[in-house]
Protein backbone atom coordinates (compact mmCIF):
# COMPACT_ATOMS: atom_id res chain seq x y z
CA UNK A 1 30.58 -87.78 32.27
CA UNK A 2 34.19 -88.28 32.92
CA UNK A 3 35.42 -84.81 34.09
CA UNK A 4 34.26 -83.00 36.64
CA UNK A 5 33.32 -80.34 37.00
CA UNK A 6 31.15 -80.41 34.25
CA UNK A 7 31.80 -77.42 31.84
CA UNK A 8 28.39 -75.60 30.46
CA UNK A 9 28.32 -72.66 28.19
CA UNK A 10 25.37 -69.96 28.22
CA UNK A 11 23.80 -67.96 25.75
CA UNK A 12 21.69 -64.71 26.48
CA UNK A 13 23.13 -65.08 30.19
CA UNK A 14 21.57 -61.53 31.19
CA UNK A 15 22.57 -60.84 34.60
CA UNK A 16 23.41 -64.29 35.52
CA UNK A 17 20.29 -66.43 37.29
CA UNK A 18 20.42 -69.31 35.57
CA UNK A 19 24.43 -69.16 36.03
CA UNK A 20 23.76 -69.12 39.88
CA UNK A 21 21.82 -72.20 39.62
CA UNK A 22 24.27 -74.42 36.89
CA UNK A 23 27.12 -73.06 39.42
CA UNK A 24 25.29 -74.30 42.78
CA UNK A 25 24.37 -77.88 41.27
CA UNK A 26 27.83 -78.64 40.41
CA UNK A 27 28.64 -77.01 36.59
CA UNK A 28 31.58 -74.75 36.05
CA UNK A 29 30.15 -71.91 33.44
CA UNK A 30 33.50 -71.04 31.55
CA UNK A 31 31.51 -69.39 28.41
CA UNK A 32 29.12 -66.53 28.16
CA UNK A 33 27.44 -64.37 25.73
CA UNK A 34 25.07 -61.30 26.45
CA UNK A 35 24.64 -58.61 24.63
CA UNK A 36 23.57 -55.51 26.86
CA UNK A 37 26.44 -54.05 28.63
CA UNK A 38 24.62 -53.11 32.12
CA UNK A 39 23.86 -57.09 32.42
CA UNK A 40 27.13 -58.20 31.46
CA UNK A 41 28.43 -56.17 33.65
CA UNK A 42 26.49 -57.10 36.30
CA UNK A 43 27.35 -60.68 35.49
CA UNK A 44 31.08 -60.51 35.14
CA UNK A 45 31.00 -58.82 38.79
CA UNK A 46 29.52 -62.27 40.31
CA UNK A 47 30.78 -64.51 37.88
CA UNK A 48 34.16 -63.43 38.04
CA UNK A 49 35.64 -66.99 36.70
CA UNK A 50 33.40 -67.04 32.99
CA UNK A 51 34.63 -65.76 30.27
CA UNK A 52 32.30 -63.16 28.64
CA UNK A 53 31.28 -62.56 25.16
CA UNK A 54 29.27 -59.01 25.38
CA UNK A 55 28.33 -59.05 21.72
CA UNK A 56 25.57 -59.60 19.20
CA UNK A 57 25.06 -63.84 19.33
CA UNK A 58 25.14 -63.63 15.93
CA UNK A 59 28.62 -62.39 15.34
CA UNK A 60 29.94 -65.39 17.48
CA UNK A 61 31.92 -68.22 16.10
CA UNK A 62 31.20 -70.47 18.66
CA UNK A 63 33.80 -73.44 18.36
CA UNK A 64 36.51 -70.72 17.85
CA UNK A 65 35.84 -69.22 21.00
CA UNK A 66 35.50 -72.59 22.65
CA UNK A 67 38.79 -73.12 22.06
CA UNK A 68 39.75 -69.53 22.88
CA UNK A 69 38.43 -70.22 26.55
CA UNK A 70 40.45 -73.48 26.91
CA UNK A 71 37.23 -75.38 26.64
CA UNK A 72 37.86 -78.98 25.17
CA UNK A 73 33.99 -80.39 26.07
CA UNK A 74 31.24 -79.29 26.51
CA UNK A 75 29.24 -80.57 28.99
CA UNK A 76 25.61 -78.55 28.71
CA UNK A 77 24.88 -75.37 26.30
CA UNK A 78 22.23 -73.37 28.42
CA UNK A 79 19.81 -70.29 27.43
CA UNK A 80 16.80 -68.82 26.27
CA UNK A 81 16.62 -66.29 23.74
CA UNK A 82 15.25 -62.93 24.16
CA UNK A 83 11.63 -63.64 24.80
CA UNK A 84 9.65 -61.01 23.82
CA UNK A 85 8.34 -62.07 20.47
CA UNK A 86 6.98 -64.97 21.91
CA UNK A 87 5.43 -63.29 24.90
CA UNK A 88 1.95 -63.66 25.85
CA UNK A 89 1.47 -60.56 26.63
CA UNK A 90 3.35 -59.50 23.17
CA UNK A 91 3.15 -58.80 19.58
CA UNK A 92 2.70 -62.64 18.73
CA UNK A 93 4.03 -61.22 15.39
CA UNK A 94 5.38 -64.33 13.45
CA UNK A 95 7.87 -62.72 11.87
CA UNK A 96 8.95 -60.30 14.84
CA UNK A 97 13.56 -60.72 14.10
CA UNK A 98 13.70 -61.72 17.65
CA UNK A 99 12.13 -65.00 16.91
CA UNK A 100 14.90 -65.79 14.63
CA UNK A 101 17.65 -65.55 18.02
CA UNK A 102 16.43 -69.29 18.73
CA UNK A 103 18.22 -70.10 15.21
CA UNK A 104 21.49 -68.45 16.66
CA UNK A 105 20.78 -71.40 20.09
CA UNK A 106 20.81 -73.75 17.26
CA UNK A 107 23.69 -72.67 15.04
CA UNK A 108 25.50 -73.05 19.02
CA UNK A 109 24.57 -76.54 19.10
CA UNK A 110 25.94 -77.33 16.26
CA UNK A 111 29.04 -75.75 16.72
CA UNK A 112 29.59 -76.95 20.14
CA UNK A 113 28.22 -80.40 20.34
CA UNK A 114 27.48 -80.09 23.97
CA UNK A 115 26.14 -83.64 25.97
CA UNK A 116 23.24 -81.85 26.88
CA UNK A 117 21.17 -78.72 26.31
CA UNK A 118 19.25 -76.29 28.32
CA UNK A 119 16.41 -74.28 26.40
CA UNK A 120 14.20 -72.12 28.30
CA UNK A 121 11.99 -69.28 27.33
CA UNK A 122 8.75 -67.91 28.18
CA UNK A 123 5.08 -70.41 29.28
CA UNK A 124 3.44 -69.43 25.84
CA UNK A 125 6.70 -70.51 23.89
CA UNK A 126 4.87 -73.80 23.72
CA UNK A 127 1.80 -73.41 22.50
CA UNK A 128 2.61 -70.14 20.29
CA UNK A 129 1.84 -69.87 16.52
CA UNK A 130 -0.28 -73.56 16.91
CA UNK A 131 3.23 -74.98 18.23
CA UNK A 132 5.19 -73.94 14.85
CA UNK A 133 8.54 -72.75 16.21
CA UNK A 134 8.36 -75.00 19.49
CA UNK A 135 8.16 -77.74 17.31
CA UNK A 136 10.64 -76.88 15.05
CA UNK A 137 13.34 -76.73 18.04
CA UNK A 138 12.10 -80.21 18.72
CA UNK A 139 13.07 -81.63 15.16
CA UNK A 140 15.94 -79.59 14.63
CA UNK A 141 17.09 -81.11 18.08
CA UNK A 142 16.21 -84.29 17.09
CA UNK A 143 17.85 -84.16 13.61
CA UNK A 144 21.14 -83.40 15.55
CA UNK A 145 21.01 -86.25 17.36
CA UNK A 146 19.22 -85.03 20.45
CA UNK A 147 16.14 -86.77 22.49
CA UNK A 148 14.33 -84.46 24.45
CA UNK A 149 11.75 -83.91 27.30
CA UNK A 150 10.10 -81.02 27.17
CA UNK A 151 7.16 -79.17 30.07
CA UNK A 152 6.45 -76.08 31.64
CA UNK A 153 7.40 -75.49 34.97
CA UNK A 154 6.31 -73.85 37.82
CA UNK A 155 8.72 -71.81 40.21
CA UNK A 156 6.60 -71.66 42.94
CA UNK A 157 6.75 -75.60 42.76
CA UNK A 158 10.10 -75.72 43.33
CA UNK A 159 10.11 -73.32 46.56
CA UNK A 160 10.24 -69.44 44.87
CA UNK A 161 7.71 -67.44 46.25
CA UNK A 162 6.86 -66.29 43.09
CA UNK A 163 4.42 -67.81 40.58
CA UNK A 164 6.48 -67.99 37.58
CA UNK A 165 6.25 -70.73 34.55
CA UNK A 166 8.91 -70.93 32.28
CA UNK A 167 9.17 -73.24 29.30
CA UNK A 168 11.68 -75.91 29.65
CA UNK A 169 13.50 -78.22 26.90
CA UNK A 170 16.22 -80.70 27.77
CA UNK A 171 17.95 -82.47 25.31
CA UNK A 172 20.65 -85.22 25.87
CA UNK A 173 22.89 -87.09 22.79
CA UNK A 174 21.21 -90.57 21.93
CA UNK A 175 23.56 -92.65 23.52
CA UNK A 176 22.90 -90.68 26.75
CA UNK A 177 21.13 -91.65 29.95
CA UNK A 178 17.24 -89.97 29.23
CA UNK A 179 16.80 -87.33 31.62
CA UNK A 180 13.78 -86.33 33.35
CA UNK A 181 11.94 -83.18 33.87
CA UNK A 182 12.86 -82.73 37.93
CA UNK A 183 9.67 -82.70 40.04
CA UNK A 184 8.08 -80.51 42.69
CA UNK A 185 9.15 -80.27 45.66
CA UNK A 186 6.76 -77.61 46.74
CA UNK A 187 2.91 -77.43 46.61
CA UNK A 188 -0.20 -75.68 48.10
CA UNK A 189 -1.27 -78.24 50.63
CA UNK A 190 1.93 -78.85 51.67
CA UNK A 191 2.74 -82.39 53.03
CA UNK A 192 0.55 -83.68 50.67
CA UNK A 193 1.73 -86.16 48.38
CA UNK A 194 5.27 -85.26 50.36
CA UNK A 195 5.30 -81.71 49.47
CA UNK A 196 7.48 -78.41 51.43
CA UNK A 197 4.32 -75.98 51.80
CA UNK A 198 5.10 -72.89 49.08
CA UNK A 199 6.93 -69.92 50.24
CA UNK A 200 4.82 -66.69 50.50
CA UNK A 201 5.98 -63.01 49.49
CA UNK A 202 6.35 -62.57 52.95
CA UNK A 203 8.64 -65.53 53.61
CA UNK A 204 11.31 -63.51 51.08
CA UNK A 205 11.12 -60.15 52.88
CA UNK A 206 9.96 -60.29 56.73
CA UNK A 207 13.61 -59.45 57.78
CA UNK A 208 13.74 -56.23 55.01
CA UNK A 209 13.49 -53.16 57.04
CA UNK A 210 10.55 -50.46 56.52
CA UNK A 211 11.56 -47.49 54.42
CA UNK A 212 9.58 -44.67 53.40
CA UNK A 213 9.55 -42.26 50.57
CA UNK A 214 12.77 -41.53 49.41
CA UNK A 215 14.68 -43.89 51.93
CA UNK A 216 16.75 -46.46 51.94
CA UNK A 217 18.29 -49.20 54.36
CA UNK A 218 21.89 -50.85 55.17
CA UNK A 219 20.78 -52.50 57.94
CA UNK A 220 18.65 -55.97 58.33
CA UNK A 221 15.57 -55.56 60.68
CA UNK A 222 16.26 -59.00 62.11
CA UNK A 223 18.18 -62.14 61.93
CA UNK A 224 17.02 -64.35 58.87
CA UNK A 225 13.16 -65.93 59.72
CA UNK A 226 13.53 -69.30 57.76
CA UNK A 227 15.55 -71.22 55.89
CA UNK A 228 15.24 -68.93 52.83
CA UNK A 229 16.43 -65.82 53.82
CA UNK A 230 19.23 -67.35 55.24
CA UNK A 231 20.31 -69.15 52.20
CA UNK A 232 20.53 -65.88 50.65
CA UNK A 233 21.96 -63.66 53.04
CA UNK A 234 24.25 -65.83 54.02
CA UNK A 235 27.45 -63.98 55.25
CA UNK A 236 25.98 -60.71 53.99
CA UNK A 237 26.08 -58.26 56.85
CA UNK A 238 25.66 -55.45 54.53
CA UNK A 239 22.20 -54.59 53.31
CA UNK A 240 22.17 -53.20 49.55
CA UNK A 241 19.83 -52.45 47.24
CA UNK A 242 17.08 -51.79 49.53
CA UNK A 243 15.03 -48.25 48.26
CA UNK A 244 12.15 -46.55 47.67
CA UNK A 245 11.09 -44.26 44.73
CA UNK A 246 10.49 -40.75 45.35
CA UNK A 247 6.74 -40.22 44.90
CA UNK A 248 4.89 -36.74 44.44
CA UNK A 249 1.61 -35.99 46.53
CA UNK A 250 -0.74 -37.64 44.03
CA UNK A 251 0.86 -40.91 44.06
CA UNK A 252 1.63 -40.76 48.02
CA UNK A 253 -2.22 -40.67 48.28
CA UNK A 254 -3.13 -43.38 45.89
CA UNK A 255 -0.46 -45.20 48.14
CA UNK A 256 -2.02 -44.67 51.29
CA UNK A 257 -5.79 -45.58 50.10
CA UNK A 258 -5.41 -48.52 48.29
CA UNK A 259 -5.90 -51.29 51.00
CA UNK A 260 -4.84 -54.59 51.45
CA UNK A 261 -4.77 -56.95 48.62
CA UNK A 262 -6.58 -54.14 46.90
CA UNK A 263 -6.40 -52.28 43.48
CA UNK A 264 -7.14 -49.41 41.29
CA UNK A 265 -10.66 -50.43 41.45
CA UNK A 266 -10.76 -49.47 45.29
CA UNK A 267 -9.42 -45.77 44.29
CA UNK A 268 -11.90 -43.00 44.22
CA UNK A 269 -12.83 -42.28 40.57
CA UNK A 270 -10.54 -38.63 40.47
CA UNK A 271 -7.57 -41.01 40.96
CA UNK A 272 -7.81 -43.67 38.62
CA UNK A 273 -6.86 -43.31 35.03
CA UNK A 274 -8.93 -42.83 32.36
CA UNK A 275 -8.23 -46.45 31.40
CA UNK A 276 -6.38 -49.58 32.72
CA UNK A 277 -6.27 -52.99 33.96
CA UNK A 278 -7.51 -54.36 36.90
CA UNK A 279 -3.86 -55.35 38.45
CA UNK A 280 -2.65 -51.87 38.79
CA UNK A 281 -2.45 -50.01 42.18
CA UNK A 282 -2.44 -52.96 43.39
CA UNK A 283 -1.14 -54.02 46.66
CA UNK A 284 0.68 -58.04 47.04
CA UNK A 285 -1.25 -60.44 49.41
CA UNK A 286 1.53 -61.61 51.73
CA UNK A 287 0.87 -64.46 52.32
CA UNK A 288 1.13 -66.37 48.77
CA UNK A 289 3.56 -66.46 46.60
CA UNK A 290 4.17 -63.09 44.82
CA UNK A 291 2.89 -62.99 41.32
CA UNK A 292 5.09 -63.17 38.66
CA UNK A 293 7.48 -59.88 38.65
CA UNK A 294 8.16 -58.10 35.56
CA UNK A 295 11.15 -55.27 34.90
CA UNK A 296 8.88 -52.42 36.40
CA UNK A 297 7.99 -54.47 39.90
CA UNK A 298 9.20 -50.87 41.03
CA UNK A 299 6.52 -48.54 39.55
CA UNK A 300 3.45 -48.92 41.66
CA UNK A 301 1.06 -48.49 38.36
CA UNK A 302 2.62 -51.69 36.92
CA UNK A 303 1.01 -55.03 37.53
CA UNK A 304 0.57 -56.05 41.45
CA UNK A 305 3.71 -54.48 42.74
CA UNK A 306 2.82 -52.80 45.92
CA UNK A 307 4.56 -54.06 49.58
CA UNK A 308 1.73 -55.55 51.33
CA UNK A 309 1.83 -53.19 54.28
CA UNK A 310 4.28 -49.97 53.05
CA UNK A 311 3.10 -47.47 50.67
CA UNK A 312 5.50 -48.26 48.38
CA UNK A 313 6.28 -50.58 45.38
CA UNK A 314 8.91 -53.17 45.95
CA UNK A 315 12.71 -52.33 46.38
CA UNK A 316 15.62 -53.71 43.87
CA UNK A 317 16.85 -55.23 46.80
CA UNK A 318 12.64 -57.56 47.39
CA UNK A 319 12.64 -58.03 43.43
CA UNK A 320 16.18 -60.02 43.61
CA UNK A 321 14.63 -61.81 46.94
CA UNK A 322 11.89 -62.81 44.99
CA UNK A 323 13.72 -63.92 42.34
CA UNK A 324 16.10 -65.86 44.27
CA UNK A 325 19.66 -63.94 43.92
CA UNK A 326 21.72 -63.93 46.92
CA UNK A 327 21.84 -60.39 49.00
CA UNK A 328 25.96 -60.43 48.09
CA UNK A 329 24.84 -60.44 44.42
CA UNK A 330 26.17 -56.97 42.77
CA UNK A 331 24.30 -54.96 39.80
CA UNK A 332 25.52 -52.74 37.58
CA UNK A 333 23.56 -49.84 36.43
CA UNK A 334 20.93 -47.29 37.53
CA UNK A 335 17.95 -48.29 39.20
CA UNK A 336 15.55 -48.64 36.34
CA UNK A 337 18.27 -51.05 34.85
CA UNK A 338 18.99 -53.06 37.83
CA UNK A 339 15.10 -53.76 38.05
CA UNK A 340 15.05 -54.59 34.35
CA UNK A 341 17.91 -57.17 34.81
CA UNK A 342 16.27 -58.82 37.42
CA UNK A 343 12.33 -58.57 36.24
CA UNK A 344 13.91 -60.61 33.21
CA UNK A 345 16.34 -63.03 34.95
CA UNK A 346 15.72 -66.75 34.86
CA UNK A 347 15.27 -67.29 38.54
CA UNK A 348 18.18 -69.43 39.74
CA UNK A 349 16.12 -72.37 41.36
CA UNK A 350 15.35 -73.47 37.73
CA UNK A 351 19.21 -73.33 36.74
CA UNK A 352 19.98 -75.61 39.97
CA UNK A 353 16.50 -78.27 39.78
CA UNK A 354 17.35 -78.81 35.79
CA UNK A 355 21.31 -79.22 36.43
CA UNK A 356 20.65 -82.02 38.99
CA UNK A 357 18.65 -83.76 37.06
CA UNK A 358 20.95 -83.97 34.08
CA UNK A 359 24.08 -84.47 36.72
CA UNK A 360 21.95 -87.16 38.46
CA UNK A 361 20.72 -89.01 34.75
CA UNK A 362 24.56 -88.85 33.94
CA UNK A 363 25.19 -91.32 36.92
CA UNK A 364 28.97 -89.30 37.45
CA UNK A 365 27.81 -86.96 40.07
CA UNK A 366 30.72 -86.26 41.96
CA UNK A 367 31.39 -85.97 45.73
CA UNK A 368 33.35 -82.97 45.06
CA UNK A 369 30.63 -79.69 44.25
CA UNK A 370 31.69 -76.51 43.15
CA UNK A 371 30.91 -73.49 45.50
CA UNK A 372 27.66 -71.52 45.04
């Protein structure tokens, strides 16, 4: 790797996570595509140096706008298609057209001949359709001259407090160094085996004032309480983001009974609904990680979203902590939007763990880093 910094392009860059974590291990991200204006938006306000592409992946001609961008190499092509077809908790319809988006990833590839790629989607990506399409991205890789190493990683392993697997496939050209999946740094018991205990829910939030009802807060409740929360407020003196729903009467009592760690199971029978899952109304232990958080971590029906001591669901402003953006980190769009770009953000610590590990493989990491 002779020039540094290294130059990565990323496809289906939603509102920017993985971006975050390419930018903090060293890469310059000069090339974007994503498709919904709200995220796009919300990533062009952070990532003010990247050239975005807010259009359909398919329409993109990839080399041309390489060149466009002043891009001579590329260093790594990053991204994960739109996940939902492959979802565990969806359709699992073969056929579903989103499945066909990892195609587009491909036709990138070819187009770009990047060093190294980055492909990362949801934990049942692996294993769906008895391995069909997972295995197909492996040969395809291969075919273009890519090795690979491929696992599913834990974010909670890596010091998220959040329990969240994604997926993850690195490939590297032939006559490249191999690169290796990057390994925990974070585990249940701790110093075991040389391991940072995990970071709980309440680890991210502690210094998050209360708010009630309808309210908000600009104002931190105290200085940061670990190294986390200082990473990400870092010269944020402005709180943003931080707000509660308006709930009517019904839902302010459901609120107040459902205890802690509890459920919709420990709600009198005239409150529950006539059918649902055992996760809803369901209050967040604080001290684990959180579980993982989805685009409606702000509806207190969805799965496990309630604060562990408020009756409330979590604020924009704990959904971003728990996903690891930075407090200075701007989002476009109402509320219902801002919590869908971050409930389906790749959390930034998997950007930065998988970027070292390539940069580190390379044997050219460079003194000089480019600023998070």
């Amino acid at each position: 790797m002779s020039n540094y910094p290294p130059i990565a392009v990323e496809l289906f860059a939603g509102a920017g996570g993985l971006s975050i974590g390419l930018c903090r291990a060293g890469f310059t991200v000069a090339l974007a595509n994503e498709i919904e204006p709200d995220f796009a938006a919300t990533y062009c306000s952070n990532h003010r140096g990247t050239k975005m592409l807010v259009s359909d992946v398919r329409s993109i001609h990839f080399a041309r706008e390489a060149k466009a961008a002043g891009i001579e190499r590329v260093v790594l092509l990053a991204g994960g298609p739109p996940c939902q077809g492959f979802s565990t908790v969806g359709s699992k319809k073969f056929h579903d057209p989103r499945n066909s988006l990892f195609h587009e990833y491909l036709r990138a590839v070819k187009e770009l001949e990047p060093d190294y790629v980055l492909f990362e989607n949801v934990s049942g990506f692996k294993n769906l359709y008895e391995g069909i399409i997972y295995n197909l991205l492996l040969s395809e890789l291969d075919s273009l001259g890519y090795k690979t190493a491929s696992g599913v990683l834990e974010a909670a392993d890596f010091g998220l407090p959040q329990f969240r697997q994604r997926t993850i496939v690195i490939g590297w050209r032939s006559r490249l160094i191999p690169v290796c999946l990057p390994q925990p740094t974070h585990g249940v018991s701790g110093d075991l085996f040389g391991l940072r205990p995990r970071l709980t829910l309440i680890d991210a939030i502690s210094d998050l004032p209360a708010i009630g009802v309808s309210e908000s807060a600009s104002h931190y409740h105290c200085d940061p309480a670990n190294d986390y929360q200082r990473v990400l407020r870092r010269h944020t003196t402005e709180l943003t983001e931080h707000n509660a729903a308006c709930y009517g009467d019904k839902m302010q009592e459901i609120l107040r009974l459902v205890p802690p760690g509890g459920s919709v199971e420990d709600l009198p029978e005239r409150l529950r609904p006539k059918s649902y899952f055992k996760n809803t109304y369901a209050r967040l232990l604080p001290d684990v990680p959180s579980p993982t958080i989805t685009r409606n971590f702000g509806t207190p029906s969805s799965s496990r979203c309630i604060h562990p001591y408020q009756n409330r669901a979590l604020s924009t402003r704990e959904g971003a902590r728990l996903q690891g953006f930075p407090d200075s980190y701007l989002f476009t769009g109402s509320k219902t939007s801002k919590n869908l770009q971050i409930g389906n953000a790749v959390p930034p610590i998997f950007g930065e763990v998988i970027a070292n590990a390539i940069l580190s493989s390379s044997g050219a990491r460079s003194s000089e880093r480019v600023a998070a």
